[in-house]
PDB file of N, CA and C in Angstrom:
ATOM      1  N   UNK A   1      94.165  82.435 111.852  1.00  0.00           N
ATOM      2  CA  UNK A   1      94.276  81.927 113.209  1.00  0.00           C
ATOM      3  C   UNK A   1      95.739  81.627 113.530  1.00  0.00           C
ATOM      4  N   UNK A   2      96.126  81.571 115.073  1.00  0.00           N
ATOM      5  CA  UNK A   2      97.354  81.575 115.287  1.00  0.00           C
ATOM      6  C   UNK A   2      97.430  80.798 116.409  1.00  0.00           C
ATOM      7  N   UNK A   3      98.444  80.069 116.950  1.00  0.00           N
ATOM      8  CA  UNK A   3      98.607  78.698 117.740  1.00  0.00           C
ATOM      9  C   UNK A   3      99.347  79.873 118.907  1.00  0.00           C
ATOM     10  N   UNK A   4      99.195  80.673 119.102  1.00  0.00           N
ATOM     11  CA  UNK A   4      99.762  81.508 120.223  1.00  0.00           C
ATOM     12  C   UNK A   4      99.623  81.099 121.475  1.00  0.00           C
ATOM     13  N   UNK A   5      97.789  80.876 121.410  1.00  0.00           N
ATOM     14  CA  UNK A   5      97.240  80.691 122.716  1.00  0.00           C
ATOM     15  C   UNK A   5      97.876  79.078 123.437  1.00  0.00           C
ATOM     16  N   UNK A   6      98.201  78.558 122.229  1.00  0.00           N
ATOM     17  CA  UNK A   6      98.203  77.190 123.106  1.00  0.00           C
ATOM     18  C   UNK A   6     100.150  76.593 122.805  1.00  0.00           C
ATOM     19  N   UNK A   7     100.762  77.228 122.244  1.00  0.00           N
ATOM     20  CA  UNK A   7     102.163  76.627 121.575  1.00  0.00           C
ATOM     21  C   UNK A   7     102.706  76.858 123.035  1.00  0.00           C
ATOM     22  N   UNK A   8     102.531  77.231 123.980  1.00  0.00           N
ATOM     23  CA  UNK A   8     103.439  77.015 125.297  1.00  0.00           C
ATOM     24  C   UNK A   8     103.348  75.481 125.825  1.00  0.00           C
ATOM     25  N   UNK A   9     101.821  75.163 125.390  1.00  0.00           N
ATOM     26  CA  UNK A   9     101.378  73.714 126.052  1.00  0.00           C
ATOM     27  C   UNK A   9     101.803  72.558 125.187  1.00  0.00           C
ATOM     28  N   UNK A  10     102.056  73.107 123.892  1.00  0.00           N
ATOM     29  CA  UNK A  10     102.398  72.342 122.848  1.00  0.00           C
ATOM     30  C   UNK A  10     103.889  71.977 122.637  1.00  0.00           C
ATOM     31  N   UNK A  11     104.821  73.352 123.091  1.00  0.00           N
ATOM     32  CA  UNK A  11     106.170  73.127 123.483  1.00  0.00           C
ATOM     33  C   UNK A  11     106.577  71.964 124.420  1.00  0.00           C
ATOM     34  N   UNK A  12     106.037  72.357 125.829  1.00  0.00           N
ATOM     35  CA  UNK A  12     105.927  71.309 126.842  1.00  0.00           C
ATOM     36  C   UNK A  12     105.673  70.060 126.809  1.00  0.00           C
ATOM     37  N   UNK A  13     105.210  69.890 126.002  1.00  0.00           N
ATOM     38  CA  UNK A  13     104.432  68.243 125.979  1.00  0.00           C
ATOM     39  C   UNK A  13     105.083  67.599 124.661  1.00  0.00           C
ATOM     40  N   UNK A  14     105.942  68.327 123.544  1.00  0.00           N
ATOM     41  CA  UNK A  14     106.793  67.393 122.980  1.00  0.00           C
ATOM     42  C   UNK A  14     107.485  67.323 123.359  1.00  0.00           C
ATOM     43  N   UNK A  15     108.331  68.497 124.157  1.00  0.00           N
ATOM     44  CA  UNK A  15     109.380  67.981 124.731  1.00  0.00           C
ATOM     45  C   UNK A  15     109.414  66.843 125.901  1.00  0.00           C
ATOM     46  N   UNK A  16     108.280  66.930 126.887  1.00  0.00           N
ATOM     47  CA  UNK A  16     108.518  65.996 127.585  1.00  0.00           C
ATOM     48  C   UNK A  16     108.661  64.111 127.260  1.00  0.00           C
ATOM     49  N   UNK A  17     108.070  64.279 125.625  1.00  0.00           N
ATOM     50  CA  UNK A  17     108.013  62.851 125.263  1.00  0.00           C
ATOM     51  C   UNK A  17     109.678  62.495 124.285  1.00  0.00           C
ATOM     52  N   UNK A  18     109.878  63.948 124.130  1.00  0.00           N
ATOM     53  CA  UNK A  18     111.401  63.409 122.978  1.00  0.00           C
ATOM     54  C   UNK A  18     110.870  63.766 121.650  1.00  0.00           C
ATOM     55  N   UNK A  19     109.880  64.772 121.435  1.00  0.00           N
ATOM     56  CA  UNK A  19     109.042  64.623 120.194  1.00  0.00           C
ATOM     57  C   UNK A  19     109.752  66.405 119.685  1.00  0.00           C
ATOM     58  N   UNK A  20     109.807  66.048 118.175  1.00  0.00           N
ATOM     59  CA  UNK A  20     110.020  67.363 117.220  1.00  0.00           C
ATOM     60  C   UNK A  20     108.631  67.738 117.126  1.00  0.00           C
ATOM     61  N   UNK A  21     108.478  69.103 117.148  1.00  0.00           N
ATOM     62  CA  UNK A  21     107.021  69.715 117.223  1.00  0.00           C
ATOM     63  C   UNK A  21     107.502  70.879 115.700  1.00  0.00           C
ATOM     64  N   UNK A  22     106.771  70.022 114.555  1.00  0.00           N
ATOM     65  CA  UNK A  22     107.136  71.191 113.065  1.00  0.00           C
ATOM     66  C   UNK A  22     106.087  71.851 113.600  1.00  0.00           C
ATOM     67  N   UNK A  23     106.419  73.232 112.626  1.00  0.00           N
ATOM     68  CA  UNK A  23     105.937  74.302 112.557  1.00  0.00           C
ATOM     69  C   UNK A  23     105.214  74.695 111.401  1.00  0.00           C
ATOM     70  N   UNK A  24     105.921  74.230 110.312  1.00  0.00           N
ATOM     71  CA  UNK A  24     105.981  74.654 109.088  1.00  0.00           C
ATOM     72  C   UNK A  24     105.656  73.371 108.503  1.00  0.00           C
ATOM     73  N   UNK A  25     104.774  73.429 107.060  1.00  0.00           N
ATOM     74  CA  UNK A  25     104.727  72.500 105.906  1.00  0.00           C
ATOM     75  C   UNK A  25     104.346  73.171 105.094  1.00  0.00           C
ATOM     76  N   UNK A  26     104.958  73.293 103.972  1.00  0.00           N
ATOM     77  CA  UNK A  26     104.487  73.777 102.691  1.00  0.00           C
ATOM     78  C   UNK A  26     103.948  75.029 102.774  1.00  0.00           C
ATOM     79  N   UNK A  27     105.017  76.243 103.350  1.00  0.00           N
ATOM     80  CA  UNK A  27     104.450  77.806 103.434  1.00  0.00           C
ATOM     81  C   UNK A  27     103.246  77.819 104.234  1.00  0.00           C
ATOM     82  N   UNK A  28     102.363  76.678 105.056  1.00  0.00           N
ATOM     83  CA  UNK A  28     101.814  77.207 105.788  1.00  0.00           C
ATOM     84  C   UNK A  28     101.655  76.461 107.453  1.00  0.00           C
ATOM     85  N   UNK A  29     101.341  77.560 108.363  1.00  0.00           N
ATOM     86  CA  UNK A  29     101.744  77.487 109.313  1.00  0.00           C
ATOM     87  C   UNK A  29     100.701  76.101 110.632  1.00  0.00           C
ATOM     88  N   UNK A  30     101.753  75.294 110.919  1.00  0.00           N
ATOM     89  CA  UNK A  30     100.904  73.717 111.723  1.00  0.00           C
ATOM     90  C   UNK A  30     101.672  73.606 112.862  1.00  0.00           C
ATOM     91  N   UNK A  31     101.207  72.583 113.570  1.00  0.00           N
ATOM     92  CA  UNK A  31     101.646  72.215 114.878  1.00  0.00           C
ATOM     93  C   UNK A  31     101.387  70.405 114.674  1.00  0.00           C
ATOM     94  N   UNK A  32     102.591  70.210 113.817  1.00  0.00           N
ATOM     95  CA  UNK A  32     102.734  68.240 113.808  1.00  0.00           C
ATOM     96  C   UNK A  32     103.964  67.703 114.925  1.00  0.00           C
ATOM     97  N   UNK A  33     103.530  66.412 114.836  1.00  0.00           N
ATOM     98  CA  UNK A  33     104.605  65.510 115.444  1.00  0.00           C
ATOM     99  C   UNK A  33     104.516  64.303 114.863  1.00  0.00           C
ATOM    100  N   UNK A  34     105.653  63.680 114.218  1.00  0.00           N
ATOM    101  CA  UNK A  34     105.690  62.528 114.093  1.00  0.00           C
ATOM    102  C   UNK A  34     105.511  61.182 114.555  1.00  0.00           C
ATOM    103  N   UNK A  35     105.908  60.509 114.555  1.00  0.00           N
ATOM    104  CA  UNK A  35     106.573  58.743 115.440  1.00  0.00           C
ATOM    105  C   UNK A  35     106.524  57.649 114.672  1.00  0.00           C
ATOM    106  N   UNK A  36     107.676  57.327 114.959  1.00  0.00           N
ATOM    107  CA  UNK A  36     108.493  56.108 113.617  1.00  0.00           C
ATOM    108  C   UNK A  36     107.841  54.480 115.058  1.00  0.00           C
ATOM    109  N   UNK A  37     107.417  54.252 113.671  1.00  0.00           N
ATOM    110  CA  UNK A  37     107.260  52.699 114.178  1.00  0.00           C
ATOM    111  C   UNK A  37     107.741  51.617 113.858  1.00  0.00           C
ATOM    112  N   UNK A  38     107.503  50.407 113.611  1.00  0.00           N
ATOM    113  CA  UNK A  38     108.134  49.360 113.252  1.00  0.00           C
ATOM    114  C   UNK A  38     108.211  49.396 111.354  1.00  0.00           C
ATOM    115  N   UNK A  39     109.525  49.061 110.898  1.00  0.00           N
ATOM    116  CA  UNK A  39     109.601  49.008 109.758  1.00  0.00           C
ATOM    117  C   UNK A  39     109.078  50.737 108.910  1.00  0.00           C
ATOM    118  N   UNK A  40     107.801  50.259 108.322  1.00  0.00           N
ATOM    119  CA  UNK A  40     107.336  51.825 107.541  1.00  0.00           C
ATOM    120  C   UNK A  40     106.412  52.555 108.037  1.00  0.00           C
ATOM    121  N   UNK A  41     106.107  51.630 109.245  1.00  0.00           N
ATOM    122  CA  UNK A  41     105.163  52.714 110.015  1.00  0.00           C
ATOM    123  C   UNK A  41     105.542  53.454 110.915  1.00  0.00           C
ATOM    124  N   UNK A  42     104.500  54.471 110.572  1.00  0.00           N
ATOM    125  CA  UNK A  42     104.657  56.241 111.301  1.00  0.00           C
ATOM    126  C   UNK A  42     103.448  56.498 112.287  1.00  0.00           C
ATOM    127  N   UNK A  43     103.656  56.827 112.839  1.00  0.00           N
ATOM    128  CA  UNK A  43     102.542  57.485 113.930  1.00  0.00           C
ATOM    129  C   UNK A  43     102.651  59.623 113.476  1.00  0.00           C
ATOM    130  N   UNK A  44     101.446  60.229 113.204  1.00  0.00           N
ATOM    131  CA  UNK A  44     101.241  61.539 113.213  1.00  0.00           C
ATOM    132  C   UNK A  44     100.531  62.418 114.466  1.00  0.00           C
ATOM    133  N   UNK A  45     100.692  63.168 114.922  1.00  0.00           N
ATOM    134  CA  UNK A  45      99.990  63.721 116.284  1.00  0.00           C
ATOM    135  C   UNK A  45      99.763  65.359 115.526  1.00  0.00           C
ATOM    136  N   UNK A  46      98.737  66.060 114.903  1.00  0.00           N
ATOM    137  CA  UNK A  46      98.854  67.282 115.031  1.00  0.00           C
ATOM    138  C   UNK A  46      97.459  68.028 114.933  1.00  0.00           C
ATOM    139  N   UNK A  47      97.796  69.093 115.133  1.00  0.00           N
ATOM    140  CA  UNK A  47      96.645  69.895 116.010  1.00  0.00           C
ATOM    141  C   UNK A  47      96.005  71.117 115.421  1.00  0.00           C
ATOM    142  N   UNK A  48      94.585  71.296 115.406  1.00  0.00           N
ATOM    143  CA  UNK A  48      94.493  72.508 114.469  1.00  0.00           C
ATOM    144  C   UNK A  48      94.593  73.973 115.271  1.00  0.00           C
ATOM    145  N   UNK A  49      94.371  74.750 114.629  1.00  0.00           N
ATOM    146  CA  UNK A  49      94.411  76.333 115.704  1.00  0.00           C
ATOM    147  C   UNK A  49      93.481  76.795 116.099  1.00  0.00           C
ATOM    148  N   UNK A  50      93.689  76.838 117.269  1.00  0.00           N
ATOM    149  CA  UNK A  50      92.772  76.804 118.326  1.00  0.00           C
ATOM    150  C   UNK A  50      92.095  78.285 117.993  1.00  0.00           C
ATOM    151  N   UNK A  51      90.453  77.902 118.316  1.00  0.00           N
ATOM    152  CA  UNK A  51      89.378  79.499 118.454  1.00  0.00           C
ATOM    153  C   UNK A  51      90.039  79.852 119.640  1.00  0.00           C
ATOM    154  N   UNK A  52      89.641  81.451 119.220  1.00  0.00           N
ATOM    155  CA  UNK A  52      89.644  82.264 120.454  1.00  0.00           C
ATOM    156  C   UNK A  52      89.545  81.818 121.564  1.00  0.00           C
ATOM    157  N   UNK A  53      88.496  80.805 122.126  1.00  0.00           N
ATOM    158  CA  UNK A  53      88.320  80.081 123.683  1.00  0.00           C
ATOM    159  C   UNK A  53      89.122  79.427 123.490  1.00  0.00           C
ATOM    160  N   UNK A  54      90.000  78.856 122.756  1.00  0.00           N
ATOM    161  CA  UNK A  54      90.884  77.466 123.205  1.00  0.00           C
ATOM    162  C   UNK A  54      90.644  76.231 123.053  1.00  0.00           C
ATOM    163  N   UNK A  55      89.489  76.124 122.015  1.00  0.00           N
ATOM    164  CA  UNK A  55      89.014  74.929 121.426  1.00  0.00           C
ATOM    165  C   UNK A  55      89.527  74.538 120.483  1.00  0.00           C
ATOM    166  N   UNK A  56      89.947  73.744 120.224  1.00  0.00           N
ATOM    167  CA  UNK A  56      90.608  72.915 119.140  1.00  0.00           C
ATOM    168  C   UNK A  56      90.424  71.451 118.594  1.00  0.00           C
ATOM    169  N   UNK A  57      91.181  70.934 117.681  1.00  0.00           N
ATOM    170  CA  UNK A  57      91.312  69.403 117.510  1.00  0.00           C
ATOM    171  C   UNK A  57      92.690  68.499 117.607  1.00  0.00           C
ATOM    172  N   UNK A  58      92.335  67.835 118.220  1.00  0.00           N
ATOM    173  CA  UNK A  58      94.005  67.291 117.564  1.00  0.00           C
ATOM    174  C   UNK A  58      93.303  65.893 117.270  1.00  0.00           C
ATOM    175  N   UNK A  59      94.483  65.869 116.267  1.00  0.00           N
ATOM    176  CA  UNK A  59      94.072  64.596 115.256  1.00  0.00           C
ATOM    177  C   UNK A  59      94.842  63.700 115.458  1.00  0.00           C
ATOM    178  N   UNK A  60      94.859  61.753 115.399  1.00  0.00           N
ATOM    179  CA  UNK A  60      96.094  61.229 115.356  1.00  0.00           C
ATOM    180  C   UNK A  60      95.965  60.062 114.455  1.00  0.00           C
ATOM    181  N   UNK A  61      96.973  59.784 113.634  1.00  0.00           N
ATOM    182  CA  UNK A  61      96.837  58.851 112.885  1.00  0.00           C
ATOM    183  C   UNK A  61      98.310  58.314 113.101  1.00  0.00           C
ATOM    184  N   UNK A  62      98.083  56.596 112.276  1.00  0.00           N
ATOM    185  CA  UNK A  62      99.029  55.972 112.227  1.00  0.00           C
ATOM    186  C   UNK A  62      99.029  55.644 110.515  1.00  0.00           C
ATOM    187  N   UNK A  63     100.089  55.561 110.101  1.00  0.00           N
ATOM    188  CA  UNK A  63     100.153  54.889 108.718  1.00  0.00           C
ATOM    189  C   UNK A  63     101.188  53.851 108.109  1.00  0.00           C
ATOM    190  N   UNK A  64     100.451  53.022 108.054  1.00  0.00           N
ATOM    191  CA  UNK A  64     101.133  51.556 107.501  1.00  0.00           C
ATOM    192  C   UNK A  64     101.019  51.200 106.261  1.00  0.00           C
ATOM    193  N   UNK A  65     102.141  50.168 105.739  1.00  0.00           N
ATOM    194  CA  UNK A  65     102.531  49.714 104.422  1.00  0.00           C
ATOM    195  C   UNK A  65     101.451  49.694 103.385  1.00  0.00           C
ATOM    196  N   UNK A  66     100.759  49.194 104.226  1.00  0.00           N
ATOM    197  CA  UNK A  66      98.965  48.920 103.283  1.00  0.00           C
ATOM    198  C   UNK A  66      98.117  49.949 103.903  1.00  0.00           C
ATOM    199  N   UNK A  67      97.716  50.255 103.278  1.00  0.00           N
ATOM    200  CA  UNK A  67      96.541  51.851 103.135  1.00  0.00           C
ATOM    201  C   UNK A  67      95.475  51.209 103.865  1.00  0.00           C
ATOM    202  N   UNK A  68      95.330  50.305 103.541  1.00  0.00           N
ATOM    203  CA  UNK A  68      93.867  50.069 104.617  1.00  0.00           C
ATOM    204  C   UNK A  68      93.685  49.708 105.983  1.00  0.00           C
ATOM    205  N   UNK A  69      95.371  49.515 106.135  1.00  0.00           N
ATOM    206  CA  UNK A  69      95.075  49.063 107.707  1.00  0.00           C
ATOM    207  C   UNK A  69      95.711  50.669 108.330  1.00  0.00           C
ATOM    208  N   UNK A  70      95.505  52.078 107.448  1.00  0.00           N
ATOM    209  CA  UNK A  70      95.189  53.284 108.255  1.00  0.00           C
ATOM    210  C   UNK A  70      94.627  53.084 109.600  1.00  0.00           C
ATOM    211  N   UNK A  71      94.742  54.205 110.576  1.00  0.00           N
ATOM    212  CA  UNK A  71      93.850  54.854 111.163  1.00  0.00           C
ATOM    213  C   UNK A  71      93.867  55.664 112.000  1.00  0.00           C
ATOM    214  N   UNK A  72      92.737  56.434 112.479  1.00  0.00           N
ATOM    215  CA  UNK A  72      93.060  58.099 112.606  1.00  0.00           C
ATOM    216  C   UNK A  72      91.892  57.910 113.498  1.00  0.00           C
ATOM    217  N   UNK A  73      91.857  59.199 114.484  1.00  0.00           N
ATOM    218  CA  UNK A  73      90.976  59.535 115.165  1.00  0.00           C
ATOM    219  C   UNK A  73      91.140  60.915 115.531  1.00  0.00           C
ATOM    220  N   UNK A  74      89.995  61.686 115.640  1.00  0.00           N
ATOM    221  CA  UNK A  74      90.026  63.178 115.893  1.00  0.00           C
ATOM    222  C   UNK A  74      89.441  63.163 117.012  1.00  0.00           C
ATOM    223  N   UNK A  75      90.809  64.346 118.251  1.00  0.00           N
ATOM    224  CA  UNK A  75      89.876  64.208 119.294  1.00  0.00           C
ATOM    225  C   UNK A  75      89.747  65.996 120.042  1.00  0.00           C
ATOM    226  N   UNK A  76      88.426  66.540 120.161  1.00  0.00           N
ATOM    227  CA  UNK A  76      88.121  67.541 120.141  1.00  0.00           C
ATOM    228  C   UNK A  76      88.482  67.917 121.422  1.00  0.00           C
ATOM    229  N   UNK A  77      89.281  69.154 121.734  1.00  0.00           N
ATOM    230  CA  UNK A  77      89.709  69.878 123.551  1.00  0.00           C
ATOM    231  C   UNK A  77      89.585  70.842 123.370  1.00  0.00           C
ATOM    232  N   UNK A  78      88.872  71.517 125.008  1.00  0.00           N
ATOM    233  CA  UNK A  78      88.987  72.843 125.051  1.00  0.00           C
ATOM    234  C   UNK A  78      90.594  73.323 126.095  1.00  0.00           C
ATOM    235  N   UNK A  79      90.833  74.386 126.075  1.00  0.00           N
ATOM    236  CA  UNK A  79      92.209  74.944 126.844  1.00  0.00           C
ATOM    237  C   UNK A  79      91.824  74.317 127.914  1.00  0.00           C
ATOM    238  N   UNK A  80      90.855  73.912 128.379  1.00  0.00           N
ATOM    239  CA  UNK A  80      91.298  73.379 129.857  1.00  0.00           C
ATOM    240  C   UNK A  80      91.906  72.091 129.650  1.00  0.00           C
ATOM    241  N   UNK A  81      91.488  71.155 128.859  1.00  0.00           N
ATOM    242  CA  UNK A  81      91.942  70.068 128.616  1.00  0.00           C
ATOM    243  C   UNK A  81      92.824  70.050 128.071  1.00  0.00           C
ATOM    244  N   UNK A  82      93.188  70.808 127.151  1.00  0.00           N
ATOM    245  CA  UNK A  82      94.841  70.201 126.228  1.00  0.00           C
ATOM    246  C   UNK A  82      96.107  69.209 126.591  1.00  0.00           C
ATOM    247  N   UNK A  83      96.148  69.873 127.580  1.00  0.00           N
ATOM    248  CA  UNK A  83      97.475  68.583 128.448  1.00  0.00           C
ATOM    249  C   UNK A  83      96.768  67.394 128.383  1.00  0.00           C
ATOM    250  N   UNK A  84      95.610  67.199 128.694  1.00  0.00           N
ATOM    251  CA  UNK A  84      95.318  65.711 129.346  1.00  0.00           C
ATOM    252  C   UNK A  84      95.215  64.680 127.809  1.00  0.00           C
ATOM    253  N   UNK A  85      94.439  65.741 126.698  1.00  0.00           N
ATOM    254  CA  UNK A  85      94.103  65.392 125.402  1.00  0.00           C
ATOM    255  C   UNK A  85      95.214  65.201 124.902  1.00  0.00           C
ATOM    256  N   UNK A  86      96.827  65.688 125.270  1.00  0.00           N
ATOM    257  CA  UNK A  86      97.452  65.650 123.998  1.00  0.00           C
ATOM    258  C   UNK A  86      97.878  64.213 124.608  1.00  0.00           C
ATOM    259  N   UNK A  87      98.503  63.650 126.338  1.00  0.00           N
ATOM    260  CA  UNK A  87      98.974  63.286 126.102  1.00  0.00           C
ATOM    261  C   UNK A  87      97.789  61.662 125.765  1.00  0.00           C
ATOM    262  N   UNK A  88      96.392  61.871 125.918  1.00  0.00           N
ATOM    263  CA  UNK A  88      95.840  60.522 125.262  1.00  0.00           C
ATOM    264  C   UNK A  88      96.023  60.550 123.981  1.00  0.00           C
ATOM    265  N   UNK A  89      96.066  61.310 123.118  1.00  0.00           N
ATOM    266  CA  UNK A  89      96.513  61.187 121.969  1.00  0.00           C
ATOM    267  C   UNK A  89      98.348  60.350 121.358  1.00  0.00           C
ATOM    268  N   UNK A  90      99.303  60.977 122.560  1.00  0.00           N
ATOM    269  CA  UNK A  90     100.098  60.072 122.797  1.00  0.00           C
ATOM    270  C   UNK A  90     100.123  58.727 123.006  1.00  0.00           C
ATOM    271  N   UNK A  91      99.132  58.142 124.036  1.00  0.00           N
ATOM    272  CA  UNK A  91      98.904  57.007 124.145  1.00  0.00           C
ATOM    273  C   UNK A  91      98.247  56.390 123.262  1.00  0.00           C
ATOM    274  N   UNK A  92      97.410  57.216 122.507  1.00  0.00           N
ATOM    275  CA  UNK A  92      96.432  56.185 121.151  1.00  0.00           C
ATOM    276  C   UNK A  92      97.198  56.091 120.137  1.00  0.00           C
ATOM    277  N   UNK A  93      98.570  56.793 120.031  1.00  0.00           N
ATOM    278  CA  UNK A  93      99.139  57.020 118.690  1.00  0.00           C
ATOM    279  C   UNK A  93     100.488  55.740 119.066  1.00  0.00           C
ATOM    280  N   UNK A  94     101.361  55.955 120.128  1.00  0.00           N
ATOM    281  CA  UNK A  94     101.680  54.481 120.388  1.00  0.00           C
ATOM    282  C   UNK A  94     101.231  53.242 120.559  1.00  0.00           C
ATOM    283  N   UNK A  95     100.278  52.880 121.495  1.00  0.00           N
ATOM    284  CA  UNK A  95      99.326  52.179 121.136  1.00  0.00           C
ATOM    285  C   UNK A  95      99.222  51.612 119.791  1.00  0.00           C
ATOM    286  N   UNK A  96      98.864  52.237 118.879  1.00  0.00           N
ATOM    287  CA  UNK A  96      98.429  52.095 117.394  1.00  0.00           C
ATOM    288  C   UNK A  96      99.803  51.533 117.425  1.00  0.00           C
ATOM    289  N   UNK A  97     100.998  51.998 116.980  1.00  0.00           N
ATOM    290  CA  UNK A  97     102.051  51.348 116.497  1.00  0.00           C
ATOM    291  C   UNK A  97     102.459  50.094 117.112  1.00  0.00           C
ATOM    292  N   UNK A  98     102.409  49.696 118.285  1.00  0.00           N
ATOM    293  CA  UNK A  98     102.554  48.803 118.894  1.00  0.00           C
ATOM    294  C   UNK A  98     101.854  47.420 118.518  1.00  0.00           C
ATOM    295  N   UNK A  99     100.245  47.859 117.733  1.00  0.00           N
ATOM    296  CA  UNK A  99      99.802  46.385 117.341  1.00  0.00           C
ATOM    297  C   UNK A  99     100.172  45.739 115.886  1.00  0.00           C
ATOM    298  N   UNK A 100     100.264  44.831 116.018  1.00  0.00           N
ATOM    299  CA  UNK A 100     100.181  44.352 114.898  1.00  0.00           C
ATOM    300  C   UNK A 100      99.421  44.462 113.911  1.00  0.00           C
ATOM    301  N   UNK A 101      99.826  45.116 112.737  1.00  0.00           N
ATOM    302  CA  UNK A 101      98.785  45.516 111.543  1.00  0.00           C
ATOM    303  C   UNK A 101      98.338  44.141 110.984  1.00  0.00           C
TER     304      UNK A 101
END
């Protein structure tokens, strides 16, 4: 599978936040974004490759000092939605960093 169908929407929308959009991890091919939070926490935003229709997932997690106060949520879009999904995923992934663990 290949992020063809949707890496135009995926371009657009990190850039509009200030966000690095990798490509690459470990020889194989993703669509991540980071976000640095307070101290050691990170916020993750990334997305799997989309079926043929344009269905996909994007996933978002935050990760803090202590493992248990993780957390992640997967949220399922089709191509019509992607914009609206990525940027709530933006908002759940700041959000997250913003509270107090």
């Amino acid at each position: 599978m290949t992020y063809e169908l949707i890496d135009q929407k995926l371009s657009d929308w990190a850039s509009r936040h200030g966000l690095q959009l990798c490509s690459q991890y470990q020889d194989t091919e993703v669509r991540t974004v980071f976000l640095q939070g307070r101290g050691t926490e990170r916020g993750q935003i990334w997305i799997d490759p989309p079926a043929p229709d344009g269905t996909t997932t994007i996933h978002v997690a935050v990760y803090r000092k202590r493992h248990r106060d993780n957390v992640k949520m997967d949220m399922p879009t089709d191509g019509k939605d992607l914009d609206a999904t990525l940027e709530g995923a933006y908002v759940q992934a700041t959000g997250w960093l913003e509270e107090e663990a």
